[in-house]
Protein backbone atom coordinates (compact mmCIF):
# COMPACT_ATOMS: atom_id res chain seq x y z
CA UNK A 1 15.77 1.00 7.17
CA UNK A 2 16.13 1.71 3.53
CA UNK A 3 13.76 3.03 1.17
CA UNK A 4 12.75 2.24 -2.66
CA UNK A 5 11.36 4.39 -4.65
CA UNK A 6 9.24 3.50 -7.34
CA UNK A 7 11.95 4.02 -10.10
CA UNK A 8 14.07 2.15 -8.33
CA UNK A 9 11.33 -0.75 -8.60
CA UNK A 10 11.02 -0.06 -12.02
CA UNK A 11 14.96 -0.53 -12.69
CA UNK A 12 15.14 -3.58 -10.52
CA UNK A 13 12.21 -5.37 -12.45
CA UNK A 14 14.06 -4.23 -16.09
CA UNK A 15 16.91 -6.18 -14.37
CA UNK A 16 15.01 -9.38 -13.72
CA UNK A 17 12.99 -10.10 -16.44
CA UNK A 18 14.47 -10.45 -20.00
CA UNK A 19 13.66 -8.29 -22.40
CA UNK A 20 11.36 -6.04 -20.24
CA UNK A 21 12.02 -2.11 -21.58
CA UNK A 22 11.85 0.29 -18.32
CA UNK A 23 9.27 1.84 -20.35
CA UNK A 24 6.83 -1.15 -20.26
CA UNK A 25 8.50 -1.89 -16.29
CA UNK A 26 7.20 1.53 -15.56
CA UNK A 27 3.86 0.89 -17.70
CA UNK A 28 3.18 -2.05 -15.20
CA UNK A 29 3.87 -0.72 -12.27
CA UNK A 30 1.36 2.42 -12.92
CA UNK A 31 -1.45 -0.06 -13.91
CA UNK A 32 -0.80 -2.47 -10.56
CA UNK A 33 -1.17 0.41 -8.52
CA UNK A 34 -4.00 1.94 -10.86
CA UNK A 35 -5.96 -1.40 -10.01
CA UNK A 36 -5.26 -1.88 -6.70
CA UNK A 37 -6.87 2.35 -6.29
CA UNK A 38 -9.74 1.70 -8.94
CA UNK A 39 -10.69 -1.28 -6.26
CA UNK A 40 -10.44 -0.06 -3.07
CA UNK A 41 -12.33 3.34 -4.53
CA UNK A 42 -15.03 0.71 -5.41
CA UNK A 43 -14.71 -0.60 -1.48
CA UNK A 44 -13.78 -3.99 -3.19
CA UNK A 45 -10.46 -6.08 -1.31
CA UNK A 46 -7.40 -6.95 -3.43
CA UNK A 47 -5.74 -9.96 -2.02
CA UNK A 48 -2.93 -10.93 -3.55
CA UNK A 49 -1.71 -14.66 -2.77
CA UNK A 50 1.64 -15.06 -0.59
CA UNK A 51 1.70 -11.03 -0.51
CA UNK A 52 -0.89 -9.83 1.61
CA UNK A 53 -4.44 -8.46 0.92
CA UNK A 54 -4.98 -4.50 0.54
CA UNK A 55 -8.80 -3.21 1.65
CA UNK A 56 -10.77 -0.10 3.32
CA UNK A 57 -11.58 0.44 6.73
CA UNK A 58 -14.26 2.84 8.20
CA UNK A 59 -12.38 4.54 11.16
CA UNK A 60 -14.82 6.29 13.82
CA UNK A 61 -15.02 9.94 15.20
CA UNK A 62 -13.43 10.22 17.65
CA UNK A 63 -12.13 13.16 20.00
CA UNK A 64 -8.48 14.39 20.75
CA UNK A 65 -6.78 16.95 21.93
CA UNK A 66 -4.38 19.91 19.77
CA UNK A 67 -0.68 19.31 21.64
CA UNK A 68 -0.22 22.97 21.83
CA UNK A 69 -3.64 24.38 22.22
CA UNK A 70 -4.72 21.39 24.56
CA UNK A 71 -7.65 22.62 23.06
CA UNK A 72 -10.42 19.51 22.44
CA UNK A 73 -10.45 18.51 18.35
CA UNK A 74 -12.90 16.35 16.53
CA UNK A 75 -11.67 14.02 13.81
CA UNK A 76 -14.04 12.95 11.67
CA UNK A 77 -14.93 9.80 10.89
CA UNK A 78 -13.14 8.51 7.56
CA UNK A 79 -12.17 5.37 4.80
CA UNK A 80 -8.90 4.15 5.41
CA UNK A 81 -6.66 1.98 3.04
CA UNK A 82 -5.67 -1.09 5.37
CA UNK A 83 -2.40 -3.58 4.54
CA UNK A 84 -2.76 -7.06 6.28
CA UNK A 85 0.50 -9.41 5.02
CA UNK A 86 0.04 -12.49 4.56
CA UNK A 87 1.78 -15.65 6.91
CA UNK A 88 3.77 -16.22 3.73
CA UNK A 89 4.97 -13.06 4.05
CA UNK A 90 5.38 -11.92 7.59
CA UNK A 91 7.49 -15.34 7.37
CA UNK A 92 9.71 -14.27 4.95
CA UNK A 93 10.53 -11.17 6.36
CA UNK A 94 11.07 -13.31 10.10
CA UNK A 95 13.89 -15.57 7.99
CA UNK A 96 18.05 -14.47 9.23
């Protein structure tokens, strides 16, 4: 599976929109990603129609064990950032 990197974003959105400088591509790109943070810092959910929604998760405590010590380890209990696409999406992605 191939990966793009956010400059390559950047180029392909210079590509597809007339008149759009890569410095104002890369501009807008920053300040998505900016707003999506700012929110989820804020514990708010960014749901973005036919895309998917973005929010936080607490995940528990919970116990494991260190594969070379076998040792028993504690993980604390943290935020998470969660992903959930959306049926327009996971659709898209189903099509040949």
């Amino acid at each position: 599976m191939e990966t793009i990197t956010r400059q390559e974003l950047i180029r392909e959105m210079t590509q597809r929109v007339d008149g759009l400088s890569q410095r104002m591509a890369a501009a807008a790109v920053e300040c998505f990603l900016d707003l999506i943070e700012e929110a989820l810092a804020e514990g708010r959910t960014v749901k973005l129609s036919r895309f998917g929604s973005f929010s936080v998760r607490a995940r528990a405590e919970r116990k494991v064990f260190h594969p070379q010590t076998k040792q028993p380890v504690t993980i604390s209990a943290a935020l998470v950032p969660v992903f959930s696409a959306s049926a327009t999406l996971k659709a898209h992605i189903q099509e040949p």
